[in-house]
PDB file of N, CA and C in Angstrom:
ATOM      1  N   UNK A   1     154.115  -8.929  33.762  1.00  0.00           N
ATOM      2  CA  UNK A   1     152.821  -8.902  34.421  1.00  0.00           C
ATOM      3  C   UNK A   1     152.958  -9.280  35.889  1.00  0.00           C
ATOM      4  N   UNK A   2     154.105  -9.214  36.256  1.00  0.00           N
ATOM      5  CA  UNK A   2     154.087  -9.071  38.027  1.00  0.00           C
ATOM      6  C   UNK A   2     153.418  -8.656  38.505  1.00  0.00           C
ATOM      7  N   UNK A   3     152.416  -9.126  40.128  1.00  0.00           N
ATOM      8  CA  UNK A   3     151.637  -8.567  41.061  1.00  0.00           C
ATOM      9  C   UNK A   3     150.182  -8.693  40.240  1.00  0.00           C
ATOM     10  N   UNK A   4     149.817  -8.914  38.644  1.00  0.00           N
ATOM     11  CA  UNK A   4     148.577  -9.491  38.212  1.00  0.00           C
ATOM     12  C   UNK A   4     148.290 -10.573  38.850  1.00  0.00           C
ATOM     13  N   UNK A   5     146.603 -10.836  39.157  1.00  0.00           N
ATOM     14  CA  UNK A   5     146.124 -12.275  39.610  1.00  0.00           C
ATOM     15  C   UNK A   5     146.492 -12.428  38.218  1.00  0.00           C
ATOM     16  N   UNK A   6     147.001 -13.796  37.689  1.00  0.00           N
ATOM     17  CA  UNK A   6     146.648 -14.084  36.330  1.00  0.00           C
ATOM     18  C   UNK A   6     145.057 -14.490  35.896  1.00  0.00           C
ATOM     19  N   UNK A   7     144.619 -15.957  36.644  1.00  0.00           N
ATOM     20  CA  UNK A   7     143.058 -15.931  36.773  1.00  0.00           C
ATOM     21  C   UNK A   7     142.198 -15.277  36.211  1.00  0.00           C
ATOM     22  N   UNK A   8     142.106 -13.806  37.644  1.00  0.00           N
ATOM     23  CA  UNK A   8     141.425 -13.092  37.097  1.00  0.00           C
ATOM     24  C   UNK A   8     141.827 -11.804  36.212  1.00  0.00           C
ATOM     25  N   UNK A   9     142.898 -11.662  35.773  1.00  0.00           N
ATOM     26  CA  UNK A   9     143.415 -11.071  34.484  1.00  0.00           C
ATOM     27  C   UNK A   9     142.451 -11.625  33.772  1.00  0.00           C
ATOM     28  N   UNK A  10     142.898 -13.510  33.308  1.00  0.00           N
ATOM     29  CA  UNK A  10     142.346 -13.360  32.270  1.00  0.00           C
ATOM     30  C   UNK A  10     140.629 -13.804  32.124  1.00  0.00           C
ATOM     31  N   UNK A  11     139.836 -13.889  33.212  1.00  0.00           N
ATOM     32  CA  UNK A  11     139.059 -13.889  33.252  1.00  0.00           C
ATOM     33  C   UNK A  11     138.014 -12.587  32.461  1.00  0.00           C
ATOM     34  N   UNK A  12     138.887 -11.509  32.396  1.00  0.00           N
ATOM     35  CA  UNK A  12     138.841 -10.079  32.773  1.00  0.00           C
ATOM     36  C   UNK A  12     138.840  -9.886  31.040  1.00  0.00           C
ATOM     37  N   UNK A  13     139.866 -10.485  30.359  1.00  0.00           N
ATOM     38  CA  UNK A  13     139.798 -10.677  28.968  1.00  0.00           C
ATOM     39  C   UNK A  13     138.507 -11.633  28.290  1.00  0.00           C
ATOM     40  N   UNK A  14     138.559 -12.338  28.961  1.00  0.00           N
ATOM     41  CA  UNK A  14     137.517 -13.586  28.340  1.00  0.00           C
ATOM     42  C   UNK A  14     136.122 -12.623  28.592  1.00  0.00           C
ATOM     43  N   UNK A  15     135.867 -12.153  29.570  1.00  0.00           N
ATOM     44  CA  UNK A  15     134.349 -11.732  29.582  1.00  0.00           C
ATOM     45  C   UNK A  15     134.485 -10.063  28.852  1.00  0.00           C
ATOM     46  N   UNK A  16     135.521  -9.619  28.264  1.00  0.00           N
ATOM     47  CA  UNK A  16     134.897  -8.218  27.250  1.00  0.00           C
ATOM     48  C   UNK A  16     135.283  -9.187  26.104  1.00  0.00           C
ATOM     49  N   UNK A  17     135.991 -10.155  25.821  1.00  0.00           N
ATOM     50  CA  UNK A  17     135.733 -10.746  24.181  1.00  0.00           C
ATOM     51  C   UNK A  17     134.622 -11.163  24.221  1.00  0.00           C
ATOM     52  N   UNK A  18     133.209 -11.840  24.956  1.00  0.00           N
ATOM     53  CA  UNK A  18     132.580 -12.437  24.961  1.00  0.00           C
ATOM     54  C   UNK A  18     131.377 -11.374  24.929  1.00  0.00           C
ATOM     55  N   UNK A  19     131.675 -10.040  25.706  1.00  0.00           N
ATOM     56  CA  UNK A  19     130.895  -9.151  25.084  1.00  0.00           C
ATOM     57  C   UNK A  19     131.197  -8.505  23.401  1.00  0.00           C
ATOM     58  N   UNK A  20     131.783  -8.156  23.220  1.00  0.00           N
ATOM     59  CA  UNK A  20     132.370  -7.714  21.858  1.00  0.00           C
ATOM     60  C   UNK A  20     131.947  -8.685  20.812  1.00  0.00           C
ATOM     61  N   UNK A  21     132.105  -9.791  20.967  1.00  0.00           N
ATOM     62  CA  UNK A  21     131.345 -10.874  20.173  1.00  0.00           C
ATOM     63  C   UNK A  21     129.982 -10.592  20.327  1.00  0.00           C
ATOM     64  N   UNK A  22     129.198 -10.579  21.190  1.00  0.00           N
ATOM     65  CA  UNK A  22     127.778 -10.682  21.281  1.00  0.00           C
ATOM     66  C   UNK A  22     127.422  -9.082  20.263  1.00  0.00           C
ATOM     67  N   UNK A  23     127.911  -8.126  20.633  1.00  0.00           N
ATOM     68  CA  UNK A  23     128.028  -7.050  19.869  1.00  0.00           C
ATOM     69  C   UNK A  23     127.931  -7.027  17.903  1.00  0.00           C
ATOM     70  N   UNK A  24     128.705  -7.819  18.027  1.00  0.00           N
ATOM     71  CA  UNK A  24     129.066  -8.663  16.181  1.00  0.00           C
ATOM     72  C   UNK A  24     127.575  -9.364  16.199  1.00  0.00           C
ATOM     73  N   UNK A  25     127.262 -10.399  17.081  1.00  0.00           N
ATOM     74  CA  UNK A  25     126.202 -10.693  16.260  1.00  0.00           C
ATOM     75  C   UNK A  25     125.114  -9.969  16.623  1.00  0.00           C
ATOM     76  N   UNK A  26     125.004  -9.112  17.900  1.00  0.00           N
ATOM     77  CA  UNK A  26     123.594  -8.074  17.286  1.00  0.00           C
ATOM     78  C   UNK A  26     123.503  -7.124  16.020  1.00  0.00           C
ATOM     79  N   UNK A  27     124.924  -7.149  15.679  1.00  0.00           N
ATOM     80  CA  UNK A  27     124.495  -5.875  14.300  1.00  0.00           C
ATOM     81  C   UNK A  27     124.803  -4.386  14.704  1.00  0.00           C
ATOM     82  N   UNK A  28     126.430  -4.593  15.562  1.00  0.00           N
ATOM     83  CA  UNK A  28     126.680  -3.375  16.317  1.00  0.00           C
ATOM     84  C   UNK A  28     128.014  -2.908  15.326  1.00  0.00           C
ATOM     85  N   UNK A  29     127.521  -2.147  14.051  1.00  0.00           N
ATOM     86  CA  UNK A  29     128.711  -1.772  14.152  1.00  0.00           C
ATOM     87  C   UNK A  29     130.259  -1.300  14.382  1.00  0.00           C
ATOM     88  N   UNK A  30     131.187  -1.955  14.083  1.00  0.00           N
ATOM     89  CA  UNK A  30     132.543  -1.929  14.571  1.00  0.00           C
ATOM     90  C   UNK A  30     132.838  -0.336  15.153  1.00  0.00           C
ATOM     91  N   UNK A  31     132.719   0.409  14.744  1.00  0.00           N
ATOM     92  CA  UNK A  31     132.661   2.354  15.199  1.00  0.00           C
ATOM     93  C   UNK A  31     131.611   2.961  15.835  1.00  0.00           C
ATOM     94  N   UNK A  32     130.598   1.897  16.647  1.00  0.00           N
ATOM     95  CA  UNK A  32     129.500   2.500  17.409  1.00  0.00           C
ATOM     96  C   UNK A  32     130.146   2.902  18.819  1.00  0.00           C
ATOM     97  N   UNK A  33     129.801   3.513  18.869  1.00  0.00           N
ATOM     98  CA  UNK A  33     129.957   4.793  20.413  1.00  0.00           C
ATOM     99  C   UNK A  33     129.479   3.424  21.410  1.00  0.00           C
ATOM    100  N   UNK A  34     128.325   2.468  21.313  1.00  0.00           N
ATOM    101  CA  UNK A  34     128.029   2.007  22.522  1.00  0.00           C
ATOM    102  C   UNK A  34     129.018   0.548  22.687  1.00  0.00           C
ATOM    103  N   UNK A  35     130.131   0.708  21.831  1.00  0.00           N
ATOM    104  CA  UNK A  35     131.183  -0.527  22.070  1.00  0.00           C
ATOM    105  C   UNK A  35     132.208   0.120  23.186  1.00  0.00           C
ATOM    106  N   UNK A  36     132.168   1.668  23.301  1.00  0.00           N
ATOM    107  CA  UNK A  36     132.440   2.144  23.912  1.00  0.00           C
ATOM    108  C   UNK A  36     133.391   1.752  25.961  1.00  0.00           C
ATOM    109  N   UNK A  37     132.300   1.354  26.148  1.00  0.00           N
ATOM    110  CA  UNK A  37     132.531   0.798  27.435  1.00  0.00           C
ATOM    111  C   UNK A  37     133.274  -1.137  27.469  1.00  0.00           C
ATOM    112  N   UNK A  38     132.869  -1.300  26.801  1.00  0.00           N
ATOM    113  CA  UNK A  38     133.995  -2.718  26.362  1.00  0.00           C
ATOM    114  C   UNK A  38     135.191  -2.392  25.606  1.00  0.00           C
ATOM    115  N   UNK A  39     135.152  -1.614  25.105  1.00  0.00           N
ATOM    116  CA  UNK A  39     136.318  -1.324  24.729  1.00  0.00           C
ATOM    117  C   UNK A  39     137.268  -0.458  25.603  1.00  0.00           C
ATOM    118  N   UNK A  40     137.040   0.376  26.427  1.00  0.00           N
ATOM    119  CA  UNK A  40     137.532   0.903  27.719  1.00  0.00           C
ATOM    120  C   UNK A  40     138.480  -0.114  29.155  1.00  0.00           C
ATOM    121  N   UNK A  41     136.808  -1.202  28.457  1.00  0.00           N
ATOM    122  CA  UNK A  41     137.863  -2.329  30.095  1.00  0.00           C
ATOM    123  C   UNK A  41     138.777  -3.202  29.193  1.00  0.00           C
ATOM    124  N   UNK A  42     139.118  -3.361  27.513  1.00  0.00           N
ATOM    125  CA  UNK A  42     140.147  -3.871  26.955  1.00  0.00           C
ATOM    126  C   UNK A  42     141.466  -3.396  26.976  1.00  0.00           C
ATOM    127  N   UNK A  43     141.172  -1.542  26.591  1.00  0.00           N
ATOM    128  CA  UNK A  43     142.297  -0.685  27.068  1.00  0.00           C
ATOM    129  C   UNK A  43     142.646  -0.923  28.685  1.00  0.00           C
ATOM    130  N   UNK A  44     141.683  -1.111  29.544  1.00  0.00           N
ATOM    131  CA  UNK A  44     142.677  -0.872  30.695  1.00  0.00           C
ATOM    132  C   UNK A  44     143.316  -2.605  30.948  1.00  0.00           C
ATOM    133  N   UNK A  45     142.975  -3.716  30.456  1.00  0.00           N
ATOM    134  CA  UNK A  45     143.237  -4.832  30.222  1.00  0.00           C
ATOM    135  C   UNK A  45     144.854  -4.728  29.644  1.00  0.00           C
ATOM    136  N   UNK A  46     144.791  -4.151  28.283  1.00  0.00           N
ATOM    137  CA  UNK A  46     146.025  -4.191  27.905  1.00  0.00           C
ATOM    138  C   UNK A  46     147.113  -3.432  28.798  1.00  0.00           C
ATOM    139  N   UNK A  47     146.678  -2.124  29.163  1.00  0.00           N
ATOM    140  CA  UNK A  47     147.411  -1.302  30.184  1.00  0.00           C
ATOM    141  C   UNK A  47     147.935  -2.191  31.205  1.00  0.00           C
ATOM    142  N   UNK A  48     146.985  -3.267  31.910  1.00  0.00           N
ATOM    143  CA  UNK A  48     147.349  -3.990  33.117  1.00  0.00           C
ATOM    144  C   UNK A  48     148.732  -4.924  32.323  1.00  0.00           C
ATOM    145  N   UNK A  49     148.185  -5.139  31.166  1.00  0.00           N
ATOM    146  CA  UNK A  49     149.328  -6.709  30.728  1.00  0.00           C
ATOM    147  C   UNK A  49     150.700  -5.345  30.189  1.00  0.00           C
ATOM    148  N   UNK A  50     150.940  -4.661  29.824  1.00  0.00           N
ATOM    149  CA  UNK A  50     151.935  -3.521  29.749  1.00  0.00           C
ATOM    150  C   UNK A  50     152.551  -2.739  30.504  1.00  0.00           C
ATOM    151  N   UNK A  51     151.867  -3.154  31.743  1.00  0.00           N
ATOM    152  CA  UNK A  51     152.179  -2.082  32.418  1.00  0.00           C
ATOM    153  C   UNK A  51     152.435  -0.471  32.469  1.00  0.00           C
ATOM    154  N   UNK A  52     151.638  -0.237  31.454  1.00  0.00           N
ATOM    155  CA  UNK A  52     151.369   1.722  31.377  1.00  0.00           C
ATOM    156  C   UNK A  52     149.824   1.211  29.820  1.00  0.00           C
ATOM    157  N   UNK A  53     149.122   2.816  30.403  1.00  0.00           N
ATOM    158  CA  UNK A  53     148.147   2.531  29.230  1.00  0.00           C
ATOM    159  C   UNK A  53     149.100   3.078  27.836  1.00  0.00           C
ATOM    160  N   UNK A  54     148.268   2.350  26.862  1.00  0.00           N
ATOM    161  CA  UNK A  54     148.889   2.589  25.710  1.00  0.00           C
ATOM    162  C   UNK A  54     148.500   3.793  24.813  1.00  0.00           C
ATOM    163  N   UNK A  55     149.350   4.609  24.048  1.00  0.00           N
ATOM    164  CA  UNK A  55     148.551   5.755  23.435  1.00  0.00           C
ATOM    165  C   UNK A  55     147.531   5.104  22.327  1.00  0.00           C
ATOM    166  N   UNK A  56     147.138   5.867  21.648  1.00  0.00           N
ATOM    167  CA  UNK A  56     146.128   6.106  20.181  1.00  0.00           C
ATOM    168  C   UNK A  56     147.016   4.846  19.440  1.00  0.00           C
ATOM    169  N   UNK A  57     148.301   5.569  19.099  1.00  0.00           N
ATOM    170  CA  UNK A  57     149.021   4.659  18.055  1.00  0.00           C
ATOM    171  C   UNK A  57     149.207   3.192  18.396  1.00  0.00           C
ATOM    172  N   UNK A  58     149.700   2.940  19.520  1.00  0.00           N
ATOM    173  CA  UNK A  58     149.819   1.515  20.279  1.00  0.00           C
ATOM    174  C   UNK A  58     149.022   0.818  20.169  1.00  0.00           C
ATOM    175  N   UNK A  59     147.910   1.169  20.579  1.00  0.00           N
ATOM    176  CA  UNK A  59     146.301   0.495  20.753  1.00  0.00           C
ATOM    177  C   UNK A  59     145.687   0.025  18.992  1.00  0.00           C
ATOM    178  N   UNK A  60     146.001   0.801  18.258  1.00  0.00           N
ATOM    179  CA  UNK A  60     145.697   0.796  16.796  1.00  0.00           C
ATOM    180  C   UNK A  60     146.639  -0.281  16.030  1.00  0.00           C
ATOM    181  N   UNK A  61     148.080  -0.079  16.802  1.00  0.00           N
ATOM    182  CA  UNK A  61     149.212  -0.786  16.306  1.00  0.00           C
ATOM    183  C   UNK A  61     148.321  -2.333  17.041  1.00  0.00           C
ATOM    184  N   UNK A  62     148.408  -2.921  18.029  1.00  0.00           N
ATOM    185  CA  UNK A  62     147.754  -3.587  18.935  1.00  0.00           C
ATOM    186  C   UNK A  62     146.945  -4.446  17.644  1.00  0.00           C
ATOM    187  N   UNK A  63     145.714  -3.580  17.191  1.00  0.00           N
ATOM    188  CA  UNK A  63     144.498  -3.815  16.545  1.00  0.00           C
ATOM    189  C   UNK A  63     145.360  -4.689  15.052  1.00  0.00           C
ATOM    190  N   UNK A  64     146.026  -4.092  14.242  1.00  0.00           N
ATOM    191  CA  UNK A  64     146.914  -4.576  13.624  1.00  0.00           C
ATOM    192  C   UNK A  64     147.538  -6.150  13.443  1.00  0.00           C
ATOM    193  N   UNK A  65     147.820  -6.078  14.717  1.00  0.00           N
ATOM    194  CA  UNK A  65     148.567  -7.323  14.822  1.00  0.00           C
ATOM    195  C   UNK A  65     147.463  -8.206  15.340  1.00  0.00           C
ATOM    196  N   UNK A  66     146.514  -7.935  16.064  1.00  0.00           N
ATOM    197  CA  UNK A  66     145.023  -8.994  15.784  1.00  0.00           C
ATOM    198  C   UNK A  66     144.254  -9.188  14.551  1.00  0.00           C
ATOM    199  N   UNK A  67     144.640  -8.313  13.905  1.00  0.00           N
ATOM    200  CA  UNK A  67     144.111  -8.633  12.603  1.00  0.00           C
ATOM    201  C   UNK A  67     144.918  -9.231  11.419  1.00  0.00           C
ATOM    202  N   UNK A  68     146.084  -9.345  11.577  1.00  0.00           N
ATOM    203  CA  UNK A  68     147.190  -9.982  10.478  1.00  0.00           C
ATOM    204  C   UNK A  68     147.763 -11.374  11.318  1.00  0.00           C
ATOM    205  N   UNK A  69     147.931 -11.600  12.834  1.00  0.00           N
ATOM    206  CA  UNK A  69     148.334 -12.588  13.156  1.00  0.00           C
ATOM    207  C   UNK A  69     147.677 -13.624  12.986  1.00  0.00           C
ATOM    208  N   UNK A  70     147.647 -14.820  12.404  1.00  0.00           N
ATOM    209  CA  UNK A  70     147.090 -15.923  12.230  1.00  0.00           C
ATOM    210  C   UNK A  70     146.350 -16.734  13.468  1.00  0.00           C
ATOM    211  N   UNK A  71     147.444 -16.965  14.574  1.00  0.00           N
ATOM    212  CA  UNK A  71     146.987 -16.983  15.691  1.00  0.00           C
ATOM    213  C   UNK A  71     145.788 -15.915  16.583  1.00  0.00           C
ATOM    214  N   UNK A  72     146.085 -15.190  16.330  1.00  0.00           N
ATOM    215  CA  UNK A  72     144.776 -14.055  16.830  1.00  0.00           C
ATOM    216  C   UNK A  72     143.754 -14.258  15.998  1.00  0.00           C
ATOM    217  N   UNK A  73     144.260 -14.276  14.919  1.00  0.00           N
ATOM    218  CA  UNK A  73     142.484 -14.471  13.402  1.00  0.00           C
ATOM    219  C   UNK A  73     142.074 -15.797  14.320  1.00  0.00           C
ATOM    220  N   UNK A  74     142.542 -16.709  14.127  1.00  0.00           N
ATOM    221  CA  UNK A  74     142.152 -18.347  14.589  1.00  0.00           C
ATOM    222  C   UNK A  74     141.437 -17.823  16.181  1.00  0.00           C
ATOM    223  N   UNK A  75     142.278 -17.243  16.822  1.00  0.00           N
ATOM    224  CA  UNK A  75     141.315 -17.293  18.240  1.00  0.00           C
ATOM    225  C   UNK A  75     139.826 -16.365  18.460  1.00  0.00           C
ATOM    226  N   UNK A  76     140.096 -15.660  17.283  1.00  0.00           N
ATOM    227  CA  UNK A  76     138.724 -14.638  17.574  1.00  0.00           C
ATOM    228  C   UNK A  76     137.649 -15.199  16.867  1.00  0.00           C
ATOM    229  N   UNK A  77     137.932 -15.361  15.641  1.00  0.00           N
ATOM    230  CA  UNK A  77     136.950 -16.266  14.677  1.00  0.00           C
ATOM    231  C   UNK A  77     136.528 -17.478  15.298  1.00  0.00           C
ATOM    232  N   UNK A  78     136.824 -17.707  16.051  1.00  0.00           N
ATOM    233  CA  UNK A  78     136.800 -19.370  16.820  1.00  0.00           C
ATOM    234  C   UNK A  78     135.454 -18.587  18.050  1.00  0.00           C
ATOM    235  N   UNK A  79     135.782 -17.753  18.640  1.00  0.00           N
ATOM    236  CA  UNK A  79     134.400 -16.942  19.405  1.00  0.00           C
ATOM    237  C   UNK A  79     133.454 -16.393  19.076  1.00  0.00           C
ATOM    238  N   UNK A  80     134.024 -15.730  17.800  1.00  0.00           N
ATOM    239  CA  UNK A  80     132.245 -15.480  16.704  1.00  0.00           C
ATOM    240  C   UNK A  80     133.182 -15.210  14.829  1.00  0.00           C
ATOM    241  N   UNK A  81     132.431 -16.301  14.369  1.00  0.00           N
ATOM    242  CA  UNK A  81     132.757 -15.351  13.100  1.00  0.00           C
ATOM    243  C   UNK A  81     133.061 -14.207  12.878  1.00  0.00           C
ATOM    244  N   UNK A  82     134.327 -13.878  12.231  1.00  0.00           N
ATOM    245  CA  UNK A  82     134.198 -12.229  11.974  1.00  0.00           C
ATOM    246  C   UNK A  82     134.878 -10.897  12.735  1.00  0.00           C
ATOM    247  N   UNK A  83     134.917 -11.976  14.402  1.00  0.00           N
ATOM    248  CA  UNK A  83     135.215 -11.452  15.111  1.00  0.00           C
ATOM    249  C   UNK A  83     136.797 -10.562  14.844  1.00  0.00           C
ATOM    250  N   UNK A  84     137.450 -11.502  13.867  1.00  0.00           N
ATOM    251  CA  UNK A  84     138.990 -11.208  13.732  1.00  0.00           C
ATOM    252  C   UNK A  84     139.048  -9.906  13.291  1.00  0.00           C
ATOM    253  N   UNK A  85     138.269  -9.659  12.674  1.00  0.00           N
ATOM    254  CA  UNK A  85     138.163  -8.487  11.907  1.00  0.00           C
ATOM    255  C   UNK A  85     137.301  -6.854  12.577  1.00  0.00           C
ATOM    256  N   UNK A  86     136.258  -7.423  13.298  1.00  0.00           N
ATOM    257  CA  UNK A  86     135.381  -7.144  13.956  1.00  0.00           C
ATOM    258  C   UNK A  86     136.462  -6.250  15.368  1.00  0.00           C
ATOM    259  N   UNK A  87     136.792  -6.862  15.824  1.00  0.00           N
ATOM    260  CA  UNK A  87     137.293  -6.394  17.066  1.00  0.00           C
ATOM    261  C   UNK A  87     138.766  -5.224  16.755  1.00  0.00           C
ATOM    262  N   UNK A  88     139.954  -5.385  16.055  1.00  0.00           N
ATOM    263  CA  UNK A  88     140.441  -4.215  15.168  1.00  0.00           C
ATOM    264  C   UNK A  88     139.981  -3.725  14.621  1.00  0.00           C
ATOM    265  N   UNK A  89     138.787  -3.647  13.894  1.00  0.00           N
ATOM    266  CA  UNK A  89     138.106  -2.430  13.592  1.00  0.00           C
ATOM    267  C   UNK A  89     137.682  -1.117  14.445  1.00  0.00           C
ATOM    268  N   UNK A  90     137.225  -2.421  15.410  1.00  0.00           N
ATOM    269  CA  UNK A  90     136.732  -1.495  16.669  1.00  0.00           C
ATOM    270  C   UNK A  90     137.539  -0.700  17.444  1.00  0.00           C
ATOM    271  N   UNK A  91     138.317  -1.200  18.023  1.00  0.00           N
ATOM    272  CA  UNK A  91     140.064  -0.367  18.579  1.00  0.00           C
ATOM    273  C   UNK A  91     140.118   0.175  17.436  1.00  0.00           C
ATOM    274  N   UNK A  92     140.318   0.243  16.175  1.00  0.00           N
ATOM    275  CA  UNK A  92     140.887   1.026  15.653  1.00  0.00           C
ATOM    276  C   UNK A  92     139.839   2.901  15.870  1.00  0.00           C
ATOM    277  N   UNK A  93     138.692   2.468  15.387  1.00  0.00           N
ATOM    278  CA  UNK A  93     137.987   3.318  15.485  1.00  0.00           C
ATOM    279  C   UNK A  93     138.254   4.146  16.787  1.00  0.00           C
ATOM    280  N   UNK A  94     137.776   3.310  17.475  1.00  0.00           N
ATOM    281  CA  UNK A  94     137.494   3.946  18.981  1.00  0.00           C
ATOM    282  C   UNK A  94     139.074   4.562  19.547  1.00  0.00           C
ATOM    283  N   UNK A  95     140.627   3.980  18.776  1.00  0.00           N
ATOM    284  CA  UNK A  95     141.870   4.732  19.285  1.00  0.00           C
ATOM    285  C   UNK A  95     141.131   6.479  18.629  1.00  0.00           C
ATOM    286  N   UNK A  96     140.701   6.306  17.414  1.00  0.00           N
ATOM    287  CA  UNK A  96     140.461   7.457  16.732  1.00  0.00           C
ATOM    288  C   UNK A  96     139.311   8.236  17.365  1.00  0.00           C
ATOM    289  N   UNK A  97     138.364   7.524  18.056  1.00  0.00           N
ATOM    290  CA  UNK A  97     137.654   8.718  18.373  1.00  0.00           C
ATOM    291  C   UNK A  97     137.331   9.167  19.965  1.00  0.00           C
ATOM    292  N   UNK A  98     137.976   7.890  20.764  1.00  0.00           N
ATOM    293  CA  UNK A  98     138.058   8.377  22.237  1.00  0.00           C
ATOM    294  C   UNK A  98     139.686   8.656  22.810  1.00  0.00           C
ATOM    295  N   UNK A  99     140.535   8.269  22.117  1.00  0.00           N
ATOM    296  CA  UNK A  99     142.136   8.241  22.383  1.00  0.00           C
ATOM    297  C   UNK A  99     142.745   9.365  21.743  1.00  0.00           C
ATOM    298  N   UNK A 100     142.239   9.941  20.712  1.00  0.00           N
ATOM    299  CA  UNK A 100     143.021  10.949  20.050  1.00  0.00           C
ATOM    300  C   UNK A 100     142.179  12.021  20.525  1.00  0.00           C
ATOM    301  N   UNK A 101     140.732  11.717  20.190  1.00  0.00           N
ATOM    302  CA  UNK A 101     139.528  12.828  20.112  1.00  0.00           C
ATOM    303  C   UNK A 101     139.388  13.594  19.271  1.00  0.00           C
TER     304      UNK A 101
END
């Protein structure tokens, strides 16, 4: 992650988890089209921490490992219930319907 502010990197993370959560508790399904745009500035988030954007599979693979790592379950669930689950769903979906098409 050379030449990232870190800061505001992760500032940059903290405020689309904090949307994506708020999302969970309005009752936004994980595959709604209007997660759309938070999920866009996560992809280019991860792209920044990778340095290249990631394909369909990556991003899904990505979703995966937030959802089986213990540490990731613990940090998302800790921002909204559910979230652990909630947020790989969502990448997953959205690799499938804006990344592949």
């Amino acid at each position: 992650m050379t030449g990232l502010d870190q800061p505001a990197h992760m500032a940059e993370l903290a405020a689309v988890e904090v949307a994506i959560a708020q999302a969970l508790r309005d009752g936004i399904e994980a595959d709604d089209p209007r997660l759309d745009p938070m999920l866009n500035r996560h992809l280019d988030w991860v792209a920044a921490s990778w340095g290249r954007r990631p394909e369909a599979n990556a991003y899904a693979g990505l979703a995966d490992i937030y959802r089986t790592h213990p540490d990731f379950r613990a940090r998302y669930d800790a921002l909204a219930p559910g979230l652990a689950d909630y947020l790989p769903d969502a990448m997953e979906a959205f690799a499938l319907r804006v990344l592949i098409g």
